[in-house]
N, C-alpha and C. Protein backbone atom coordinates (compact mmCIF):
# COMPACT_ATOMS: atom_id res chain seq x y z
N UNK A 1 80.65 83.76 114.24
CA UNK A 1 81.53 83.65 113.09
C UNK A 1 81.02 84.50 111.93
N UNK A 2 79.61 84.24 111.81
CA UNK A 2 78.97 85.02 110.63
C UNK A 2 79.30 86.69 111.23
N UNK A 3 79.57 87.23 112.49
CA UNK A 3 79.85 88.68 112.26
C UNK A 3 81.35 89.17 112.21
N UNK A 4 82.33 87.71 112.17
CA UNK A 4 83.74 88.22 112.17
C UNK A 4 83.93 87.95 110.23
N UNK A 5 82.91 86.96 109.37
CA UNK A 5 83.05 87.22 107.85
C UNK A 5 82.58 88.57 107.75
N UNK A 6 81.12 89.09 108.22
CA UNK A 6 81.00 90.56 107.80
C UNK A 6 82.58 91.53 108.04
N UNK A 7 82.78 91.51 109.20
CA UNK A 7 83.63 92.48 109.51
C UNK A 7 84.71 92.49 108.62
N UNK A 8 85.19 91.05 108.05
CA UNK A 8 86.74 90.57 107.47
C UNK A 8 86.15 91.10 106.04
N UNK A 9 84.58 90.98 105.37
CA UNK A 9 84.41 91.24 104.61
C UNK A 9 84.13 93.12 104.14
N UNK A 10 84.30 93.81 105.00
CA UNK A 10 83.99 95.23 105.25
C UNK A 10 85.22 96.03 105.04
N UNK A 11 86.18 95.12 105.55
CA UNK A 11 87.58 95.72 105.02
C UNK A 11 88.10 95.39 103.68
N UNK A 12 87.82 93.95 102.97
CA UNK A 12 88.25 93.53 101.58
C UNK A 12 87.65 95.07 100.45
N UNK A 13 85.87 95.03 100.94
CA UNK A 13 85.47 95.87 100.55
C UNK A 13 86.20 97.90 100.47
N UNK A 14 86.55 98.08 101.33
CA UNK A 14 87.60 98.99 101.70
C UNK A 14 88.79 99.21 100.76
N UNK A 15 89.30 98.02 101.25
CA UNK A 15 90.88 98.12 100.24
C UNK A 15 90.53 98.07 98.76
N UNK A 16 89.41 97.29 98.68
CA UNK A 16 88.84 97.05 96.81
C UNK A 16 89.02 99.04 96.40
N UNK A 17 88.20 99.53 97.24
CA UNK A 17 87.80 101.01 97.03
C UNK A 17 88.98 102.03 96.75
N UNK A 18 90.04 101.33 97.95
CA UNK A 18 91.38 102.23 97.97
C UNK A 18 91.79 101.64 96.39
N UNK A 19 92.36 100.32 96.72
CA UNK A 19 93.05 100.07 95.09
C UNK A 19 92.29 100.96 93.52
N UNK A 20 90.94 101.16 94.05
CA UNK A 20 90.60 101.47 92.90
C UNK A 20 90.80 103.16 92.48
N UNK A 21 90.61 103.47 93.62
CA UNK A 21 91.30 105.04 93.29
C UNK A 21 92.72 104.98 92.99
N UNK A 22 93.64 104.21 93.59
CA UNK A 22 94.71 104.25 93.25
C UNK A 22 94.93 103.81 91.78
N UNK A 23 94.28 103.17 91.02
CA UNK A 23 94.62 102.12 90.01
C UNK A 23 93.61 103.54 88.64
N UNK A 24 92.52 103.83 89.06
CA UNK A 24 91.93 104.88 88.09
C UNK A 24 91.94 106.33 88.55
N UNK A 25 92.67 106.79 89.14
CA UNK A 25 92.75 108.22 89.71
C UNK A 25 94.19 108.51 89.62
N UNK A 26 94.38 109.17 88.60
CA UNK A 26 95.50 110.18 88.35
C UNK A 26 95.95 110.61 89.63
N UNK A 27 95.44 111.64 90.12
CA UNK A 27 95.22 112.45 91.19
C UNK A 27 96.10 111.83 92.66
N UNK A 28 95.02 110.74 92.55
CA UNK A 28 95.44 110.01 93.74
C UNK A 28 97.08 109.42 93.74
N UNK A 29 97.22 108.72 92.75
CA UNK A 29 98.85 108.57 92.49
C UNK A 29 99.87 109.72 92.67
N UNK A 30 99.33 110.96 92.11
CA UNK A 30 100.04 112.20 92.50
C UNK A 30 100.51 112.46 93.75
N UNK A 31 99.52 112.54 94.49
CA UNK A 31 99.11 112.49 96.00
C UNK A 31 100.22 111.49 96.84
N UNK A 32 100.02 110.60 96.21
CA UNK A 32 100.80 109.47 96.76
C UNK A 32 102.11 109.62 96.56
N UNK A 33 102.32 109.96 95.80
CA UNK A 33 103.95 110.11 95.48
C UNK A 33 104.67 111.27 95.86
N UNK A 34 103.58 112.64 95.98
CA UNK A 34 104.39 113.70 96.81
C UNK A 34 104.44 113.24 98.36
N UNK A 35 103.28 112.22 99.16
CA UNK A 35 103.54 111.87 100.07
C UNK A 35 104.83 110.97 100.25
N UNK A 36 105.08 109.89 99.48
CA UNK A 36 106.24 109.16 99.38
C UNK A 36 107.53 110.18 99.45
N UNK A 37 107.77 111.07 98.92
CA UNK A 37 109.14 111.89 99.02
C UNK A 37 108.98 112.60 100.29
N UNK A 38 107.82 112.79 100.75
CA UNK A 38 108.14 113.91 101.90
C UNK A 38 108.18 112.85 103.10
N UNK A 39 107.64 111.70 103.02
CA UNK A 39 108.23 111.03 104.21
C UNK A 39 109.25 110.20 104.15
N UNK A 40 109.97 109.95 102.66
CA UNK A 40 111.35 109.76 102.24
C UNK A 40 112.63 110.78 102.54
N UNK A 41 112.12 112.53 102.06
CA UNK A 41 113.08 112.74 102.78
C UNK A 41 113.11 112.99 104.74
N UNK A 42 111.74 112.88 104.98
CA UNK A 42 111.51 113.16 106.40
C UNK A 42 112.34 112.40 107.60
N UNK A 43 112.02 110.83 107.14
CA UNK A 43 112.73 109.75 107.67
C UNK A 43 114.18 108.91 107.45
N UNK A 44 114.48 108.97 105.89
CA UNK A 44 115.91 108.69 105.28
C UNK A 44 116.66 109.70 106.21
N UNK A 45 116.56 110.99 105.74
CA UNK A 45 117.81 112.10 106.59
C UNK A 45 117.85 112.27 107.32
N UNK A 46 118.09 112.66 108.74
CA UNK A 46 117.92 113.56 109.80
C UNK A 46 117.99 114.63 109.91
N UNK A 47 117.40 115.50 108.85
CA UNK A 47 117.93 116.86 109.07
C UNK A 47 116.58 117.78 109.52
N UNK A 48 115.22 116.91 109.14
CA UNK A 48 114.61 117.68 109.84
C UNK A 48 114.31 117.43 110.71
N UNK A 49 113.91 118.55 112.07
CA UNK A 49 113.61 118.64 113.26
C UNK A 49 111.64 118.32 113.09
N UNK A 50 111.34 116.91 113.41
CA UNK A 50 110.04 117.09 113.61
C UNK A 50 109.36 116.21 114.97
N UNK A 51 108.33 117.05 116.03
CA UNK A 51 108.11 116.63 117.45
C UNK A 51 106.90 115.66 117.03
N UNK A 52 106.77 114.80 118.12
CA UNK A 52 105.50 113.68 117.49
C UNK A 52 104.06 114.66 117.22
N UNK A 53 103.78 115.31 117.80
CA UNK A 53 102.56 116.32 117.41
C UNK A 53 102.78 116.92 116.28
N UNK A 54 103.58 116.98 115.70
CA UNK A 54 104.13 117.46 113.97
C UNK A 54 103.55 116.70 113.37
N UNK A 55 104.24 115.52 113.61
CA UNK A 55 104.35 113.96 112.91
C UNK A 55 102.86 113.85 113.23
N UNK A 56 101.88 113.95 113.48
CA UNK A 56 100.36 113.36 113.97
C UNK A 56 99.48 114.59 113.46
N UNK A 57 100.09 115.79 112.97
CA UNK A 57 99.39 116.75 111.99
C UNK A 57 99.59 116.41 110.55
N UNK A 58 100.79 115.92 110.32
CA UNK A 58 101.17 115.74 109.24
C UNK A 58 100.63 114.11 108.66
N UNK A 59 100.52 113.57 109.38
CA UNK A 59 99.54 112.41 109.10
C UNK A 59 98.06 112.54 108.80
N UNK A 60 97.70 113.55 109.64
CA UNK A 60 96.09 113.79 109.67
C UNK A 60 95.76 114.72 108.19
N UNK A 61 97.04 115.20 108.37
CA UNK A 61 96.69 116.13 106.59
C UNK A 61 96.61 115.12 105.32
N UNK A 62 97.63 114.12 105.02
CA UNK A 62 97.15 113.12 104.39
C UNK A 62 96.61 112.08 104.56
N UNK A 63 96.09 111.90 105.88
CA UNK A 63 94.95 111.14 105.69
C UNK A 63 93.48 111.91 105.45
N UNK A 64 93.50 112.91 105.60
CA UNK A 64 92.41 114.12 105.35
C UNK A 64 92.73 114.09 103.17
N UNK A 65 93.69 114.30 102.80
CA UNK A 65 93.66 114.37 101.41
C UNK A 65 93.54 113.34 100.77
N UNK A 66 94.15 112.08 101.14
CA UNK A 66 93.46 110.48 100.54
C UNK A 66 92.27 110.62 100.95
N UNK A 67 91.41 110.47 101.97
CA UNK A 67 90.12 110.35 102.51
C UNK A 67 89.33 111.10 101.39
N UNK A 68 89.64 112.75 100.81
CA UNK A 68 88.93 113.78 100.34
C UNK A 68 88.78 112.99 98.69
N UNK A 69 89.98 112.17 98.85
CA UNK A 69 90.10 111.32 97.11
C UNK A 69 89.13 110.61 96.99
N UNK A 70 89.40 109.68 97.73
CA UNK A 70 88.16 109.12 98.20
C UNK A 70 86.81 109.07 97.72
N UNK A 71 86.52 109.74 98.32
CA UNK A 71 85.35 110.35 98.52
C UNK A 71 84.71 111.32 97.32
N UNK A 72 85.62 112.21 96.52
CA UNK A 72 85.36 112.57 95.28
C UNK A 72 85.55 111.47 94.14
N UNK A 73 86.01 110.44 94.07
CA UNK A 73 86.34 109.41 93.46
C UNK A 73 84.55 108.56 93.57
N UNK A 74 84.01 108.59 94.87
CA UNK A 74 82.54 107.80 94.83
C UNK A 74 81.97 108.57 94.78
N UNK A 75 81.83 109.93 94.95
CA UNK A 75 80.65 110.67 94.34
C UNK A 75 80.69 110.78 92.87
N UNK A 76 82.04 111.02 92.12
CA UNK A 76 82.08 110.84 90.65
C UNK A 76 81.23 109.68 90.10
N UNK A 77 81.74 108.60 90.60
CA UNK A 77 81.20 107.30 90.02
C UNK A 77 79.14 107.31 90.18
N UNK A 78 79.77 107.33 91.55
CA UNK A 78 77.66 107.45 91.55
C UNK A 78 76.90 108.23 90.85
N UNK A 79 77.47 109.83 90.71
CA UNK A 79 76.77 110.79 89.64
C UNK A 79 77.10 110.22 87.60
N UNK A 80 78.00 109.71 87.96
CA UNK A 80 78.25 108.86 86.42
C UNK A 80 77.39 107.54 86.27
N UNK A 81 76.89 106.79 87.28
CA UNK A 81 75.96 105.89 86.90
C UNK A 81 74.52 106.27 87.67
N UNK A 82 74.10 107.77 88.16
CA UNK A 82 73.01 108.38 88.03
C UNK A 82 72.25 108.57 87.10
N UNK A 83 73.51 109.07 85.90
CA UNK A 83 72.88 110.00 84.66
C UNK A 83 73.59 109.39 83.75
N UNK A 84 73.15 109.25 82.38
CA UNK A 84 73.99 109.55 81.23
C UNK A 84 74.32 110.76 80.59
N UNK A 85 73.19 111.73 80.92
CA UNK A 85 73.46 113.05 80.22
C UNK A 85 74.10 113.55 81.01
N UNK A 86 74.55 115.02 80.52
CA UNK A 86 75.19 116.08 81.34
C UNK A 86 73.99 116.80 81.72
N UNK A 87 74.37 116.86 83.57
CA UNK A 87 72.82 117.75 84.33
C UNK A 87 73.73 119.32 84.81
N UNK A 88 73.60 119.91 84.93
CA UNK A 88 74.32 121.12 86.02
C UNK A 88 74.09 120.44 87.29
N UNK A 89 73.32 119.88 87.49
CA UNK A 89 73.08 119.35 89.17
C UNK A 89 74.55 118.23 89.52
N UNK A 90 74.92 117.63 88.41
CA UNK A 90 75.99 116.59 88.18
C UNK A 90 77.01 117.16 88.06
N UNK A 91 77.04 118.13 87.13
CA UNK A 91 78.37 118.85 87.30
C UNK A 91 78.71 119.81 88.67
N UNK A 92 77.74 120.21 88.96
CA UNK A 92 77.91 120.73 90.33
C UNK A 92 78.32 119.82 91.55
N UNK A 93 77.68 118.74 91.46
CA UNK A 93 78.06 117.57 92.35
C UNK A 93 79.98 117.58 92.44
N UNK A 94 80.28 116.95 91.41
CA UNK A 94 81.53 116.82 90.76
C UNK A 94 82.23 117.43 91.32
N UNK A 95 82.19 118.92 90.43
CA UNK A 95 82.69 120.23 91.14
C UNK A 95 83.05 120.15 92.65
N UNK A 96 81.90 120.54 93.21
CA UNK A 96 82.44 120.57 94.97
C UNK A 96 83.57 119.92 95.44
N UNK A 97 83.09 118.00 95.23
CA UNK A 97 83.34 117.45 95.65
C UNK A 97 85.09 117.19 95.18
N UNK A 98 85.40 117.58 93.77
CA UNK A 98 86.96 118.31 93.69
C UNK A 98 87.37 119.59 94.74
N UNK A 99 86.60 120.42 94.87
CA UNK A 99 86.92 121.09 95.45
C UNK A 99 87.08 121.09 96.47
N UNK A 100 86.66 119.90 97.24
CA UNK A 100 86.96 119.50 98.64
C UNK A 100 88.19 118.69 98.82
N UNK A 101 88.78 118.07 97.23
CA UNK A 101 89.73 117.57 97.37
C UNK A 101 91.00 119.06 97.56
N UNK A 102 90.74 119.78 96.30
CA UNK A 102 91.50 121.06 96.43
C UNK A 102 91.66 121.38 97.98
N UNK A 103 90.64 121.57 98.32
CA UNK A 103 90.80 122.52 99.80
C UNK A 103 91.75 121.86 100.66
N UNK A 104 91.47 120.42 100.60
CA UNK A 104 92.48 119.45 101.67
C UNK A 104 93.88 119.50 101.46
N UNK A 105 94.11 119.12 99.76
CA UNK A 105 95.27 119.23 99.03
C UNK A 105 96.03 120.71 100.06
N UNK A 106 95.65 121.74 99.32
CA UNK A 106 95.85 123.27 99.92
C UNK A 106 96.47 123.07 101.59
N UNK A 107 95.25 122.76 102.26
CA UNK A 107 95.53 122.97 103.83
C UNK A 107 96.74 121.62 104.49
N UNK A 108 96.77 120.57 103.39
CA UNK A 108 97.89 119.89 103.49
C UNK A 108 99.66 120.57 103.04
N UNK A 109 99.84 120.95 101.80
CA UNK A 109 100.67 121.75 101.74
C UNK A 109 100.98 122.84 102.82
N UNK A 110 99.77 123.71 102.58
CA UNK A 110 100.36 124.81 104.34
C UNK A 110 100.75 123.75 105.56
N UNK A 111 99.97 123.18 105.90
CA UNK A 111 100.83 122.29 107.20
C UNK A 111 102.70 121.80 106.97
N UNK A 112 103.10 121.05 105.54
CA UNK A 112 104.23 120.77 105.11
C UNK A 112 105.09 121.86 105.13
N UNK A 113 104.31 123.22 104.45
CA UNK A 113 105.40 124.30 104.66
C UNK A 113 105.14 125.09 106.09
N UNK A 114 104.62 124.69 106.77
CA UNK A 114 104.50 125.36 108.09
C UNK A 114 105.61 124.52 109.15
N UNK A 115 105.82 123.53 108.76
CA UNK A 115 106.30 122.29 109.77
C UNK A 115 107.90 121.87 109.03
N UNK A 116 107.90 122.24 107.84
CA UNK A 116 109.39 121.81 107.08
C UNK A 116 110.33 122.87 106.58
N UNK A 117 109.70 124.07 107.00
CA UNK A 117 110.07 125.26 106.53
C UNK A 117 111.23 125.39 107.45
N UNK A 118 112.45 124.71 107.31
CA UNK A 118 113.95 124.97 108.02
C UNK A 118 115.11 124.96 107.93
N UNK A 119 115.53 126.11 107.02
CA UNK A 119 116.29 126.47 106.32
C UNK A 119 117.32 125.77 106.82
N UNK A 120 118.01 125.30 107.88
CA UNK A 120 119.01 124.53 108.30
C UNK A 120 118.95 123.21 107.26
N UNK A 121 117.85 122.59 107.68
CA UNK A 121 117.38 121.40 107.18
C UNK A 121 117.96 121.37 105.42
N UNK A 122 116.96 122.47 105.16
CA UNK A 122 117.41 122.39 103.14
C UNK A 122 118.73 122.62 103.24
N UNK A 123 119.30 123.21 103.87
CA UNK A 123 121.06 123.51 103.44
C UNK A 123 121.87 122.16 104.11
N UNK A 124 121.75 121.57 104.64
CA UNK A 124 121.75 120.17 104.35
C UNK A 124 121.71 119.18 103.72
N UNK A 125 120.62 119.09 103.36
CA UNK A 125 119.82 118.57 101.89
C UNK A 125 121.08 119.11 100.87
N UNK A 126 121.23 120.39 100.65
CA UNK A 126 121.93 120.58 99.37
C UNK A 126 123.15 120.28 99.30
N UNK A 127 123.84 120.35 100.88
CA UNK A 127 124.66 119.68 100.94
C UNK A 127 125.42 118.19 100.79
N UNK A 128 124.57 117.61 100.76
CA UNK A 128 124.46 115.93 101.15
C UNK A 128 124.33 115.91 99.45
N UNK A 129 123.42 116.34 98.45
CA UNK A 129 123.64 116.16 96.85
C UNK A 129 124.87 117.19 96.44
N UNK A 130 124.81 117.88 97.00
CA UNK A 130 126.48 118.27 96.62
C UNK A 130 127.54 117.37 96.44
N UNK A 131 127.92 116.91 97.74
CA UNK A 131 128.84 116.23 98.33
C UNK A 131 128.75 114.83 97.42
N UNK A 132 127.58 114.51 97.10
CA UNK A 132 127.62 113.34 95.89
C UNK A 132 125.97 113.39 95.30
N UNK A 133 126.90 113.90 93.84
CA UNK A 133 126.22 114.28 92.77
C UNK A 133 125.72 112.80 92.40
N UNK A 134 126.09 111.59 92.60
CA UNK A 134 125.47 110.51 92.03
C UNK A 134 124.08 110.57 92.30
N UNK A 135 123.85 110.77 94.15
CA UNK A 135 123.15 110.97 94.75
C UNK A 135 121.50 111.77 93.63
N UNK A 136 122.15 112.81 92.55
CA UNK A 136 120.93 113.63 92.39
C UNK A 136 120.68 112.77 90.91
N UNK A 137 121.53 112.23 90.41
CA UNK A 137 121.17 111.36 89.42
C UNK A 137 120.04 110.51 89.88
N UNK A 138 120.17 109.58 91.08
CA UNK A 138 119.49 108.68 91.54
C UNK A 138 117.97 109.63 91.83
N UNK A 139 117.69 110.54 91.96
CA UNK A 139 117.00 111.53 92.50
C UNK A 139 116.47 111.98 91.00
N UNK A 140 117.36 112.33 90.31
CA UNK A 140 116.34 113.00 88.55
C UNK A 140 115.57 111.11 88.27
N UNK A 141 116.40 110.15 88.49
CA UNK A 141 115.81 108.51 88.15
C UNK A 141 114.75 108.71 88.65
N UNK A 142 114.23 108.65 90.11
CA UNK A 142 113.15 108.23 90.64
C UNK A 142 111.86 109.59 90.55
N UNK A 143 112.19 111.10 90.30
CA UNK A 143 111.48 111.64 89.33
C UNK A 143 110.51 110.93 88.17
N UNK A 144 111.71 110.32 87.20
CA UNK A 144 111.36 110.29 86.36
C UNK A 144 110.25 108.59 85.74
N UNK A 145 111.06 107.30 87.18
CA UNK A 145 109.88 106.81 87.11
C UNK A 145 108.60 107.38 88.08
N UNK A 146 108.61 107.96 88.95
CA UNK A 146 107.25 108.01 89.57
C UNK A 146 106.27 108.81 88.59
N UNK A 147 107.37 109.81 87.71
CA UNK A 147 106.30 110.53 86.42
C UNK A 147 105.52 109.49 85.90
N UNK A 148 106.42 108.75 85.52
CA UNK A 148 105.78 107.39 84.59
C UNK A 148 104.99 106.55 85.48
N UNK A 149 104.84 106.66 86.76
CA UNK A 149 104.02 105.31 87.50
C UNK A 149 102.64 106.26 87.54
N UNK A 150 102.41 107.80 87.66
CA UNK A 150 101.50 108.32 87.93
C UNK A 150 100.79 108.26 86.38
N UNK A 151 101.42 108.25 84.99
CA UNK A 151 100.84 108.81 84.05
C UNK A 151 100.19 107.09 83.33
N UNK A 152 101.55 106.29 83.93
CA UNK A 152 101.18 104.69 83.02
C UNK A 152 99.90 104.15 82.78
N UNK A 153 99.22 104.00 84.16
CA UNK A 153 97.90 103.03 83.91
C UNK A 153 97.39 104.52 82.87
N UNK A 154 96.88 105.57 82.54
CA UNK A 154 95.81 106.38 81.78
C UNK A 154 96.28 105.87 80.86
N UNK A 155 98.04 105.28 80.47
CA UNK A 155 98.40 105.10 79.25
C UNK A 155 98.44 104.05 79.06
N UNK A 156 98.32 103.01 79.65
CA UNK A 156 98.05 101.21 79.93
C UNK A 156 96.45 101.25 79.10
N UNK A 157 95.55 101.87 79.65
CA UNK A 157 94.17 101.83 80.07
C UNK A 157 93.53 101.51 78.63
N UNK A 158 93.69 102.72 78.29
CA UNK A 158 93.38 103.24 76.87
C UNK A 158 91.71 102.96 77.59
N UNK A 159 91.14 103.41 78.43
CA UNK A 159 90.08 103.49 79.02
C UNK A 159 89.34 104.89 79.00
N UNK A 160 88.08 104.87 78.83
CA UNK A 160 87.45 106.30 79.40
C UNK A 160 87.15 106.10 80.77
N UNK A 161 87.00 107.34 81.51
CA UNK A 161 86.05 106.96 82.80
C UNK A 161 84.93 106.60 82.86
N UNK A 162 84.40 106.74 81.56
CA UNK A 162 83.30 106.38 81.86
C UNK A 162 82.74 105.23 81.61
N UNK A 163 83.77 104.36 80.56
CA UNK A 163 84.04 103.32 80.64
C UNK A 163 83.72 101.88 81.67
N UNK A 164 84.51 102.96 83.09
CA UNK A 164 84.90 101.57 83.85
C UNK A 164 83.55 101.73 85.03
């Protein structure tokens, strides 16, 4: 029993980690929400053509770019309760470890435009908000809250990072 609490407790620990990037990481909300539309329009429409080996690249790319959040999200924190000063060794830390988010970010997009790039598909798409313009109203709406769900908590917070 005591190794099925570790285990039950290994995942609480987990999700604590996810919520928390999600809840103090800009970034990550970003992330999340260009993922939300692309598998909103992927799955709502039928217009694009995608084979399950698509669908299992295109998963692995964002789970490769949450993972990279991740992961620059706990090296931030650890180099922030390493040091109080500013080191170059810290900022270099930092650095990379964005830049590993960049790189994923990057090689995620090329996969999306490698795999969604079908011009049939978008002329569809434009068709279908053509055909009802309510349609793009509802579409500038949910723009305009996900702007606000990505920017709210920094503006909820009134927090530094370094703060928390």
């Amino acid at each position: 029993m005591e190794h099925l609490n570790k285990l039950l407790n290994s995942f609480i620990y987990a999700l604590r980690g996810i919520y928390y990037a999600f809840r103090y990481e800009r970034n990550m909300r970003i992330h999340l929400v260009c993922m939300a539309y692309m598998y909103y329009f992927l799955f709502v429409y039928d217009y694009f053509s995608v084979s399950r080996t698509e669908l299992a690249i295109i998963l692995l790319a964002n789970a490769l770019v949450l993972s990279s959040e991740l992961i620059n999200t706990a090296i931030e924190r650890a180099v922030d309760t390493a040091t109080d000063s500013i080191k170059e060794s810290a900022k270099i830390s930092k650095d990379c470890a964005a830049g590993a988010v960049l790189i994923s970010a990057i090689f995620a997009v090329g996969v999306g435009i490698a795999i969604f790039w079908q011009p049939k598909a978008f002329s569809a798409l434009f068709r279908h908000y053509s055909e009802k313009p309510y349609m793009l109203i509802v579409f500038a709406a949910s723009v305009i809250i996900f702007t606000l769900f990505i920017f709210s908590y920094d503006i909820l917070d009134g927090k530094k990072k370094n703060e928390r």
